[in-house]
N, C-alpha and C. Protein backbone atom coordinates (compact mmCIF):
# COMPACT_ATOMS: atom_id res chain seq x y z
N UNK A 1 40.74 39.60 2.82
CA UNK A 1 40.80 40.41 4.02
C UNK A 1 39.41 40.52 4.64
N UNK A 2 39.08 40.27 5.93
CA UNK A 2 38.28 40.10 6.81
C UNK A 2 37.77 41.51 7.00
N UNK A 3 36.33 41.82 6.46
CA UNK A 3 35.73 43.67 6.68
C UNK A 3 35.50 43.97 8.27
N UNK A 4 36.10 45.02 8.46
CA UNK A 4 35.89 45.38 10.09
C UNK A 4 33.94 45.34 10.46
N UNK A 5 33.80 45.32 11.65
CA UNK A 5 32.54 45.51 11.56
C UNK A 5 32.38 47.44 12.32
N UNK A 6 31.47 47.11 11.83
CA UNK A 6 31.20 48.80 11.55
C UNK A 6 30.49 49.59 13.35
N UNK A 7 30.89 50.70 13.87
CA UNK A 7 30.56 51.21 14.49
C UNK A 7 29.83 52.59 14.37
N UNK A 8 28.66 52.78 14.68
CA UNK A 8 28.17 54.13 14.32
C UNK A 8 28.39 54.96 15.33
N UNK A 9 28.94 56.28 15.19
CA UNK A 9 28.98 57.00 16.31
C UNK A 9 28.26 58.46 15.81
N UNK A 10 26.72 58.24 16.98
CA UNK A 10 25.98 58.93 16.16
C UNK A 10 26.17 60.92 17.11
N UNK A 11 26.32 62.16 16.52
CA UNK A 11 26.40 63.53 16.89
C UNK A 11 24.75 63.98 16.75
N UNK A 12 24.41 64.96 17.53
CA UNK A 12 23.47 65.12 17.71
C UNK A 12 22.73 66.26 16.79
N UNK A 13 23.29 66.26 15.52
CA UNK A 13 23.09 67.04 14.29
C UNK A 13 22.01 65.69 13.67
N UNK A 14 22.70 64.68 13.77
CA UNK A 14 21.94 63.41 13.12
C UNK A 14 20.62 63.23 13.67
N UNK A 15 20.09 63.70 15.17
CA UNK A 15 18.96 63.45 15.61
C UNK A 15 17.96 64.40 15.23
N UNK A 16 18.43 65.92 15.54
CA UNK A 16 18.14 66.90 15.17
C UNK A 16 17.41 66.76 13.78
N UNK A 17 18.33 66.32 12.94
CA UNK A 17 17.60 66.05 12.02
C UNK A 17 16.26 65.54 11.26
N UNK A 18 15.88 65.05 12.42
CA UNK A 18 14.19 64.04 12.61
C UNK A 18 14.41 62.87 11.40
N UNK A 19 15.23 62.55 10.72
CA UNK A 19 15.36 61.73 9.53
C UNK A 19 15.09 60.18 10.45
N UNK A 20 15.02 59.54 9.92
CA UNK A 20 14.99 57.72 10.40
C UNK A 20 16.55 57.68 10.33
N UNK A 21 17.35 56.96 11.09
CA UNK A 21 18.72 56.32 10.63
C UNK A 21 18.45 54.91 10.37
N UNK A 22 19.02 54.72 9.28
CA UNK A 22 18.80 53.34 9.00
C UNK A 22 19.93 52.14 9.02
N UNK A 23 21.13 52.31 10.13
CA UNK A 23 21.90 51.77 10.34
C UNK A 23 21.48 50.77 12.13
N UNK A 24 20.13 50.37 12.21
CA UNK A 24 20.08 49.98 13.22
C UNK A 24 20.07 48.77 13.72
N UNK A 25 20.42 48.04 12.71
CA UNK A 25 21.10 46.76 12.85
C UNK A 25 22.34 46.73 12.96
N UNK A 26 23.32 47.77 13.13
CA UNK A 26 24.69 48.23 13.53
C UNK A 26 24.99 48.16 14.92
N UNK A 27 25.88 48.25 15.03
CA UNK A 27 26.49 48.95 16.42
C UNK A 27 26.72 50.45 16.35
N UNK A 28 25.94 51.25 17.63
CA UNK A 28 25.68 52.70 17.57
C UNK A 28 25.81 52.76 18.90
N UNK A 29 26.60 54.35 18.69
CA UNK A 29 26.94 54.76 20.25
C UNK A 29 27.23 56.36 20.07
N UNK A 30 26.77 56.70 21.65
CA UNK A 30 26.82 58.34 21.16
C UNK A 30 28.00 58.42 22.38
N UNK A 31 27.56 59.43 23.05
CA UNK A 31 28.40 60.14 24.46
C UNK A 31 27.64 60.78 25.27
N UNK A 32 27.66 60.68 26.50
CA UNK A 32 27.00 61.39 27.94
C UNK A 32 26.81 63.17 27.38
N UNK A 33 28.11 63.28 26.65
CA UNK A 33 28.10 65.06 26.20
C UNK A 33 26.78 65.16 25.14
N UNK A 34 26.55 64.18 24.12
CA UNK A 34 25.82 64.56 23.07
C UNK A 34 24.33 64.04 24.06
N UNK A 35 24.24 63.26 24.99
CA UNK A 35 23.19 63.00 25.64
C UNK A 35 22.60 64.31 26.65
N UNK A 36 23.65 64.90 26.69
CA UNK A 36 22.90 65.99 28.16
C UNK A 36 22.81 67.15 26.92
N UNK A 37 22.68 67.16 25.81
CA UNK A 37 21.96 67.94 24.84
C UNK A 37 20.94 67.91 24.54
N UNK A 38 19.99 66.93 25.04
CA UNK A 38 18.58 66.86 25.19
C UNK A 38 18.03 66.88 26.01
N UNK A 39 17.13 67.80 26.31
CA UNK A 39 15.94 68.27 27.65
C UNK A 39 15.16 67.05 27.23
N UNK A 40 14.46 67.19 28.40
CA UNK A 40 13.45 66.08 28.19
C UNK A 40 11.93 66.87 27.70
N UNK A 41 11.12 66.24 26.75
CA UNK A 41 9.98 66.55 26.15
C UNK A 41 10.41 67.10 24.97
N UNK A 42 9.39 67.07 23.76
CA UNK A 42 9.75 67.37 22.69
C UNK A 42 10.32 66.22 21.56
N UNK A 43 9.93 66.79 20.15
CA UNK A 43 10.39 65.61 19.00
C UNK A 43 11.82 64.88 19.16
N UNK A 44 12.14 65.78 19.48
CA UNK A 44 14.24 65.11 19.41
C UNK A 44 14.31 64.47 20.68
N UNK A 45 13.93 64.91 21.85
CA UNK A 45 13.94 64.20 23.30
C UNK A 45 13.58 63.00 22.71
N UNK A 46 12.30 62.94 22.64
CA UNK A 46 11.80 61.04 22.13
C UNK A 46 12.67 60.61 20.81
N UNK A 47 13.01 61.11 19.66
CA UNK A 47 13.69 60.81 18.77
C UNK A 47 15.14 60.23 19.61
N UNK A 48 15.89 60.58 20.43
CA UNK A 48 16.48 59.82 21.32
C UNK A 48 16.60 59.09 21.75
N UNK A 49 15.56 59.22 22.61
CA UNK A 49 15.05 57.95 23.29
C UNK A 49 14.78 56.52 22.53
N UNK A 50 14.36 57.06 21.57
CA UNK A 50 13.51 55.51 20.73
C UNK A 50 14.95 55.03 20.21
N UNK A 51 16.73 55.70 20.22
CA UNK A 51 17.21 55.00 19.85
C UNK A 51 18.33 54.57 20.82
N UNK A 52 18.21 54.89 22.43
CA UNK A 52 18.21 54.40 22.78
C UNK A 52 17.91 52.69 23.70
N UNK A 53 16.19 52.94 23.45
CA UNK A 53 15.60 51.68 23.18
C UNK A 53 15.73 50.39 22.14
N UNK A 54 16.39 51.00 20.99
CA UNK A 54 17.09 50.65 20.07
C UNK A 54 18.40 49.73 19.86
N UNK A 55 19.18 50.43 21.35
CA UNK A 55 20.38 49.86 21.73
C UNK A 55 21.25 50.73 21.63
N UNK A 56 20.82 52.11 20.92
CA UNK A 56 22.23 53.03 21.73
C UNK A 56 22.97 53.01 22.73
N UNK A 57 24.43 52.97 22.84
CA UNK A 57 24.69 53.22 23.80
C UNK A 57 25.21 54.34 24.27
N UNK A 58 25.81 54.49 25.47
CA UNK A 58 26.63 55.60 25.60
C UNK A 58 27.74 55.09 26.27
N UNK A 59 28.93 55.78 25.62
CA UNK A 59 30.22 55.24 25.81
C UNK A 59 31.08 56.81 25.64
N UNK A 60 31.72 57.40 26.71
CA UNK A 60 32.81 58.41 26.96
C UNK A 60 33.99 57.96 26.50
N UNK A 61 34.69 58.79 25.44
CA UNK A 61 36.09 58.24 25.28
C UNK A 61 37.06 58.35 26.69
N UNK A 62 38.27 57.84 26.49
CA UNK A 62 39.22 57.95 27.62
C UNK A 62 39.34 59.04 27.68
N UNK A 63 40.11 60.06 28.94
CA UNK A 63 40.79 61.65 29.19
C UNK A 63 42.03 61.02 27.98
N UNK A 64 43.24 60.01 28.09
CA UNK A 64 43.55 60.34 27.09
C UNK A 64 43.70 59.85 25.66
N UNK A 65 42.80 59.88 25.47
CA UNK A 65 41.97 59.57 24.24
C UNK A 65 41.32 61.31 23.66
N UNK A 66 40.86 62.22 24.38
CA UNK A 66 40.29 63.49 24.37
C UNK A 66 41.76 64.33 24.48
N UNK A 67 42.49 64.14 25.27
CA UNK A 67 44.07 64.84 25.23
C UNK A 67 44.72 64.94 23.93
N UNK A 68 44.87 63.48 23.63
CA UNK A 68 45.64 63.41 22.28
C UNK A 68 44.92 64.07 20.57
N UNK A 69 43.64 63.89 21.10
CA UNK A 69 43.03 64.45 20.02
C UNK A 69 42.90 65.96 19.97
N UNK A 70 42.57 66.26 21.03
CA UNK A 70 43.20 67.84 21.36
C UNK A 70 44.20 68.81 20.90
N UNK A 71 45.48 67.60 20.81
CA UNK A 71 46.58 68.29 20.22
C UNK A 71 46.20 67.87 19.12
N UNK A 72 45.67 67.47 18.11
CA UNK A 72 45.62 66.71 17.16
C UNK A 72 45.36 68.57 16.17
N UNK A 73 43.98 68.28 17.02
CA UNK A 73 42.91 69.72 16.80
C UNK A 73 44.01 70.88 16.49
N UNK A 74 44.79 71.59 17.73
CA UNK A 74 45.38 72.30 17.48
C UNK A 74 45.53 72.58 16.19
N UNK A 75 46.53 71.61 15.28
CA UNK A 75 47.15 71.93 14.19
C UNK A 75 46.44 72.09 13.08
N UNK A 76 44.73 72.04 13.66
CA UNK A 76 43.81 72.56 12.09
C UNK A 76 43.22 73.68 12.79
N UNK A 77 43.33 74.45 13.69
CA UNK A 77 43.06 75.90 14.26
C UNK A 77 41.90 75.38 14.33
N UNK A 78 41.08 74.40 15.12
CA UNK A 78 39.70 74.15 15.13
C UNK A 78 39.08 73.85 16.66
N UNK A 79 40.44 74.16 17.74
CA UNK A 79 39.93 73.84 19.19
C UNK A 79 38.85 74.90 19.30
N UNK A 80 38.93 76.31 18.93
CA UNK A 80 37.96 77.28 19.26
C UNK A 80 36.75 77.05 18.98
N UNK A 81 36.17 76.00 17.64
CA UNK A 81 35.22 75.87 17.07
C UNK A 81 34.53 75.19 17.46
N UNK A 82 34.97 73.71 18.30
CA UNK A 82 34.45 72.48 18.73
C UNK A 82 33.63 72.87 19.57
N UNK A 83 32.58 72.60 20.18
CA UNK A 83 32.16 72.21 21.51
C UNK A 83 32.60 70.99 22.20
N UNK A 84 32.04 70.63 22.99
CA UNK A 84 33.20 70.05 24.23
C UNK A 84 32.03 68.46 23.41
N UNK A 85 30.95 68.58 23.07
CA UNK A 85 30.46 67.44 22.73
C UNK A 85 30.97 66.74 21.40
N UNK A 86 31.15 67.87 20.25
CA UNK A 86 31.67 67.78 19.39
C UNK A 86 32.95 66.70 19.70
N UNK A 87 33.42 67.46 20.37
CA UNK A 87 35.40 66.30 20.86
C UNK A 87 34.97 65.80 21.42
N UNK A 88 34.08 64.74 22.08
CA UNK A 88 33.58 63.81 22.97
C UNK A 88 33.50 62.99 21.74
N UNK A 89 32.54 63.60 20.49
CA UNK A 89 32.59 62.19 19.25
C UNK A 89 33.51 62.04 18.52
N UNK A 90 34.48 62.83 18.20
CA UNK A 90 36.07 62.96 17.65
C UNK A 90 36.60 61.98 18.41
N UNK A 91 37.01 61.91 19.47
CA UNK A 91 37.60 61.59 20.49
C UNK A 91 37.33 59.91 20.53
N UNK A 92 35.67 59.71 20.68
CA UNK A 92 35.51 58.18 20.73
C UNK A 92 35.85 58.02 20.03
N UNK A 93 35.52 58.25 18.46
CA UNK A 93 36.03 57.59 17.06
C UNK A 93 37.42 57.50 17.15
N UNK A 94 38.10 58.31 17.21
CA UNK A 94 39.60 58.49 17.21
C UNK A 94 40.44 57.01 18.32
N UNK A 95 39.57 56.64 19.46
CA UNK A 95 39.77 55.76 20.00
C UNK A 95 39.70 54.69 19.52
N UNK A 96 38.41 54.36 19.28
CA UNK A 96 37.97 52.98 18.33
C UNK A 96 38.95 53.01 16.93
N UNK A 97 39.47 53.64 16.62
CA UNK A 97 40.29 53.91 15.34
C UNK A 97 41.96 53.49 15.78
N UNK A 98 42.22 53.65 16.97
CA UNK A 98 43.32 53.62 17.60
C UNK A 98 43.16 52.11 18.14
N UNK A 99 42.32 51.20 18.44
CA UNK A 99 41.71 49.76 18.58
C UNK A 99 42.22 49.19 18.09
N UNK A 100 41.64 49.09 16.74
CA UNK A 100 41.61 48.74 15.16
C UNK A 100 40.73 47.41 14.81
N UNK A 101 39.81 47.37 16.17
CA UNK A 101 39.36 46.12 15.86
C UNK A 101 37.37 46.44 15.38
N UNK A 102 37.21 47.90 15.22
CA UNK A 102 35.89 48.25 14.60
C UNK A 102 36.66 49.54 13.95
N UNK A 103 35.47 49.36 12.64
CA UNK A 103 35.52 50.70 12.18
C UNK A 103 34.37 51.52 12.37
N UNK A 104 35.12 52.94 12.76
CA UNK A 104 34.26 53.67 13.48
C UNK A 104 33.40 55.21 11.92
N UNK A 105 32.64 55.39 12.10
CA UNK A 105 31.91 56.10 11.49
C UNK A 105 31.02 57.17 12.10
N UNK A 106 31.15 58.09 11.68
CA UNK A 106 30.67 59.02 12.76
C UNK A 106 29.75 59.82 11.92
N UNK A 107 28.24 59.86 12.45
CA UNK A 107 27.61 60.25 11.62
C UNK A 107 26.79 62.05 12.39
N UNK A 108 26.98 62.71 11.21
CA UNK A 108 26.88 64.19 11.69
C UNK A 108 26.85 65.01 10.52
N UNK A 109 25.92 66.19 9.92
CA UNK A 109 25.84 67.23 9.71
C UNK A 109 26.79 68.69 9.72
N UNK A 110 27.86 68.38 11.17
CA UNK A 110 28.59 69.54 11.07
C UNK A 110 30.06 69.20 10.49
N UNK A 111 29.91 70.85 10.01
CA UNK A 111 31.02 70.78 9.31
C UNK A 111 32.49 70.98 10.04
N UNK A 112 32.35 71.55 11.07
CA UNK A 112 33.74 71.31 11.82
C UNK A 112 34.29 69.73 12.31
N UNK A 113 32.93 68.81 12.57
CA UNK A 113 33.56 67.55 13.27
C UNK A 113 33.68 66.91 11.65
N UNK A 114 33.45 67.35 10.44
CA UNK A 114 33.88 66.44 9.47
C UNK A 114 35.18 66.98 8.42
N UNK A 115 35.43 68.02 9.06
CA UNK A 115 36.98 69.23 8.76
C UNK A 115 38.08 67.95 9.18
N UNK A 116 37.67 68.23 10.76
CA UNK A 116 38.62 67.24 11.47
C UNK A 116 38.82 65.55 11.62
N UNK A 117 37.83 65.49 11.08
CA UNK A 117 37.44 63.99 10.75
C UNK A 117 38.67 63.19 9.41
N UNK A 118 38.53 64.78 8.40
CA UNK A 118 39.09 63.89 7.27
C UNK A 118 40.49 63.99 7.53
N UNK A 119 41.04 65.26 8.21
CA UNK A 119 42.44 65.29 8.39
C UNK A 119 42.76 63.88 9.13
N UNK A 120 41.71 63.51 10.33
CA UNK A 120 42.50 62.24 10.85
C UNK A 120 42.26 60.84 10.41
N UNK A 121 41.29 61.42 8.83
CA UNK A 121 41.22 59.81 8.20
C UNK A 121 40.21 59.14 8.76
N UNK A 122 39.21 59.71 9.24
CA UNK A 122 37.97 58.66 10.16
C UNK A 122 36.87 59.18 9.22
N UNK A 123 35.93 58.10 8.67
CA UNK A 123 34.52 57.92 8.10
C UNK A 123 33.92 58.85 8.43
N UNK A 124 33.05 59.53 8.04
CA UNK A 124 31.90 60.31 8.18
C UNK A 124 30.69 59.66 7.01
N UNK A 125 29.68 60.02 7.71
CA UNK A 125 27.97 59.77 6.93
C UNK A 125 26.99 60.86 7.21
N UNK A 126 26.96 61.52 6.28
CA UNK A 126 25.59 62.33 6.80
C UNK A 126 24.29 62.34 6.75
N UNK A 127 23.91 63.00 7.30
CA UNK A 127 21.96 62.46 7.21
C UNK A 127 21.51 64.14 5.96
N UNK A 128 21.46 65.33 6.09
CA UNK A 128 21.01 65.87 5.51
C UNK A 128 21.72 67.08 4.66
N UNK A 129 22.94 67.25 5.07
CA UNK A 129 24.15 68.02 4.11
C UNK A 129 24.64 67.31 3.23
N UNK A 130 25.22 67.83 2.37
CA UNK A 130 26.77 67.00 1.23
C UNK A 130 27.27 67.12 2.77
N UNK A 131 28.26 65.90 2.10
CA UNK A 131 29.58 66.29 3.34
C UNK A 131 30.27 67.05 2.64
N UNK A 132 31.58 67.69 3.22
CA UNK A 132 32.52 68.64 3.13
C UNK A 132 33.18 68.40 1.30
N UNK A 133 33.81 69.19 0.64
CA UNK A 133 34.05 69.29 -0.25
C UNK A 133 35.90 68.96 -0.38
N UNK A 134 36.11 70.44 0.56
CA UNK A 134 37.24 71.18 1.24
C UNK A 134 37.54 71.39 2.90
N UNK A 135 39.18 70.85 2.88
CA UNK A 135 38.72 70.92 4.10
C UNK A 135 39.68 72.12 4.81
N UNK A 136 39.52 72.72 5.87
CA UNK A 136 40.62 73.84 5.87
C UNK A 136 41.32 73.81 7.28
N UNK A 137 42.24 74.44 7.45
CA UNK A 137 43.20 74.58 8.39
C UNK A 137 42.72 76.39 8.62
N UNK A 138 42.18 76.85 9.74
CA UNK A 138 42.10 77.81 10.33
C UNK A 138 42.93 78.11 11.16
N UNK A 139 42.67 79.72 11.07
CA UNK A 139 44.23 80.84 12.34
C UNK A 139 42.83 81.78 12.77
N UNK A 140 43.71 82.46 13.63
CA UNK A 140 42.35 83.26 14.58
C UNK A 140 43.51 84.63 14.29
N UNK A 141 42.79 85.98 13.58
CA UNK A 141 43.23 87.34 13.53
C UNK A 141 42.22 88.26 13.96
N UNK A 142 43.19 89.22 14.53
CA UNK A 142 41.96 90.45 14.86
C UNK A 142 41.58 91.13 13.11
N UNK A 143 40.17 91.49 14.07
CA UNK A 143 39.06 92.28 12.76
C UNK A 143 39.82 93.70 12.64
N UNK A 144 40.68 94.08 13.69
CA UNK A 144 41.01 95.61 14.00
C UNK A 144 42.58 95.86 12.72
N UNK A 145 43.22 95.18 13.82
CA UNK A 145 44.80 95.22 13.51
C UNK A 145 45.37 94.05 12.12
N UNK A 146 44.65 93.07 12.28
CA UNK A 146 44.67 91.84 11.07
C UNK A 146 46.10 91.24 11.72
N UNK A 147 46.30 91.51 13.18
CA UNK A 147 47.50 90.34 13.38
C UNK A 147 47.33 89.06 13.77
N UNK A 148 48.01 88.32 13.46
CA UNK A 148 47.79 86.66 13.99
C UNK A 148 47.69 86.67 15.70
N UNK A 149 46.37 85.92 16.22
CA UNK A 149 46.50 85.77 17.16
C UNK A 149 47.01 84.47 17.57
N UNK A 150 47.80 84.22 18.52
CA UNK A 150 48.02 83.08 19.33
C UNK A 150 47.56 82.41 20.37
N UNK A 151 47.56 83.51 21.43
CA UNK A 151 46.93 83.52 22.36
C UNK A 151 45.52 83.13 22.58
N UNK A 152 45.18 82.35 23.84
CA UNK A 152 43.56 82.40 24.13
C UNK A 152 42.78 83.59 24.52
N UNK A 153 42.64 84.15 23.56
CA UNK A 153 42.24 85.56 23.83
C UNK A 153 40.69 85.69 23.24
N UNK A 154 39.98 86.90 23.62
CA UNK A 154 38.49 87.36 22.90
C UNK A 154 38.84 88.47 22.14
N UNK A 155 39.78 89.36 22.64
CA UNK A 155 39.48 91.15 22.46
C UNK A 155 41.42 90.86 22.15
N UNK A 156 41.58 91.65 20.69
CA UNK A 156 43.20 91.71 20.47
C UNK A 156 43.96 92.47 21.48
N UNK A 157 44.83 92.58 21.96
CA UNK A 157 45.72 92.79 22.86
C UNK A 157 46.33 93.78 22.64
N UNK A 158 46.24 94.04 20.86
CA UNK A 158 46.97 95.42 20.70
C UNK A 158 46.01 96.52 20.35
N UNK A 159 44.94 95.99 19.55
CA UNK A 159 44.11 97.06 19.57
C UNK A 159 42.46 97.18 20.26
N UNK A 160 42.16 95.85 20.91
CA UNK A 160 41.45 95.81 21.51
C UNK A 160 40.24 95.86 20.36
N UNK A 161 40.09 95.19 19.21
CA UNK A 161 39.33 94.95 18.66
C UNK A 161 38.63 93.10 18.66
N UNK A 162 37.48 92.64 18.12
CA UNK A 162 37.05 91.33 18.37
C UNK A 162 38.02 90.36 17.43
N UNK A 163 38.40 89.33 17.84
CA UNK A 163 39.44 88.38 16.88
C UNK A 163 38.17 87.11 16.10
N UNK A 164 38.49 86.82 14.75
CA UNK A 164 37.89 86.19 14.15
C UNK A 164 39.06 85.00 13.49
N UNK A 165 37.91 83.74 13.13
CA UNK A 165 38.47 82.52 12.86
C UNK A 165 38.97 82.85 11.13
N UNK A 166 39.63 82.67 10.42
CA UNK A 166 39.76 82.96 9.10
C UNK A 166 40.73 81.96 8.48
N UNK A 167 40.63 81.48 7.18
CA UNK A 167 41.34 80.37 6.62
C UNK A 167 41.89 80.43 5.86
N UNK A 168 43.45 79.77 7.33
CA UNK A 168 44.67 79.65 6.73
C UNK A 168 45.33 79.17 5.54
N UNK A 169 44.54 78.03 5.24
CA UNK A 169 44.74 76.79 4.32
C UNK A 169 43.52 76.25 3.68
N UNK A 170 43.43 76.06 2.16
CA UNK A 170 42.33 75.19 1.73
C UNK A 170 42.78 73.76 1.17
N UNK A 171 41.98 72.53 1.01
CA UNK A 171 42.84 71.95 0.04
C UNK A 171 41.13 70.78 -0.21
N UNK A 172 41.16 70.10 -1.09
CA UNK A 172 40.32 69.10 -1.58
C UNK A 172 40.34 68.04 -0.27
N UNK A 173 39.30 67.40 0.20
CA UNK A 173 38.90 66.46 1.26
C UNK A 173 39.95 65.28 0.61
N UNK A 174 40.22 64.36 1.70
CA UNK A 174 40.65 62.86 1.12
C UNK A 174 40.01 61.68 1.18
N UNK A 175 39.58 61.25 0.00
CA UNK A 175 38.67 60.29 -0.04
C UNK A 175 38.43 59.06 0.91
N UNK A 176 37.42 59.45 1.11
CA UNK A 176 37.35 57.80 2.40
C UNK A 176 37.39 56.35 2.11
N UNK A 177 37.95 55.68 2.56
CA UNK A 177 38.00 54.17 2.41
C UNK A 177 36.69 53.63 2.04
């Protein structure tokens, strides 16, 4: 069997990091979202840059490519958690994964894009954490009343107290290919 060739899809936890990546004889690509996370001036601005000079690219997944993964999200209670850049690198990977003609790897530090990562079976690499252990399925309840919220809400509806993320479900990560 013929090994896919490998795609890096790098989150901006990995730059942050100031570490060297040493996948740069790869194919690497971020997103316009994880790009307008850097001001210009400063260690990480140029840490950027130099890998863009490098051959980063930047590549936006499709709208639905970001849709489908969306609902995906839902069902691990993790839309609240994401930032919109966060699902910009979910989203590409999830595309390139939906291809099937690279394998995509997404390299990042946080622990929400590697929650959702393992539920949908896509690579992760990190630069300076373990990766995830456990991965969980979150619900959103008020701090006040302790009822399940559903709704897109801030403040519970019945008692007007703040609603917090809390976990629904634990279970052991699934090993990556």
């Amino acid at each position: 069997m013929v090994e896919k060739k490998q795609v890096f899809i790098i989150d901006s936890s990995a730059i942050f990091s100031g570490k060297p990546l040493s996948f740069i004889k790869d194919m690497f690509v971020t997103t316009s979202k994880i790009y307008d996370e850097f001001k210009p001036g400063g260690r990480d601005y140029r840490n950027f840059q130099l890998l863009i000079d490098k051959g980063l690219q930047i590549i936006d997944p499709s709208k639905s490519s970001i849709n489908s993964l969306l609902n995906k999200i839902r069902l691990f209670g993790e839309e609240k958690r994401l930032s919109d850049a966060d699902i910009s690198i979910l989203a590409l990977s999830y595309e390139y994964q939906k291809l099937g003609d690279l394998k995509p790897i997404i390299v990042t530090d946080d622990y929400s894009i590697q929650n959702v990562a393992n539920y949908l079976e896509m690579s992760i690499q990190t630069i300076n954490q373990n990766p995830i252990t456990k991965r969980f399925k979150w619900e959103r309840r008020c701090r006040g009343c302790r009822k399940k919220i559903i709704e897109d809400v801030d403040v519970c509806p019945i008692c007007g107290s703040s609603i917090k993320h809390v976990i629904k479900k634990s279970s052991p990560v699934k090993k990556q290919i």
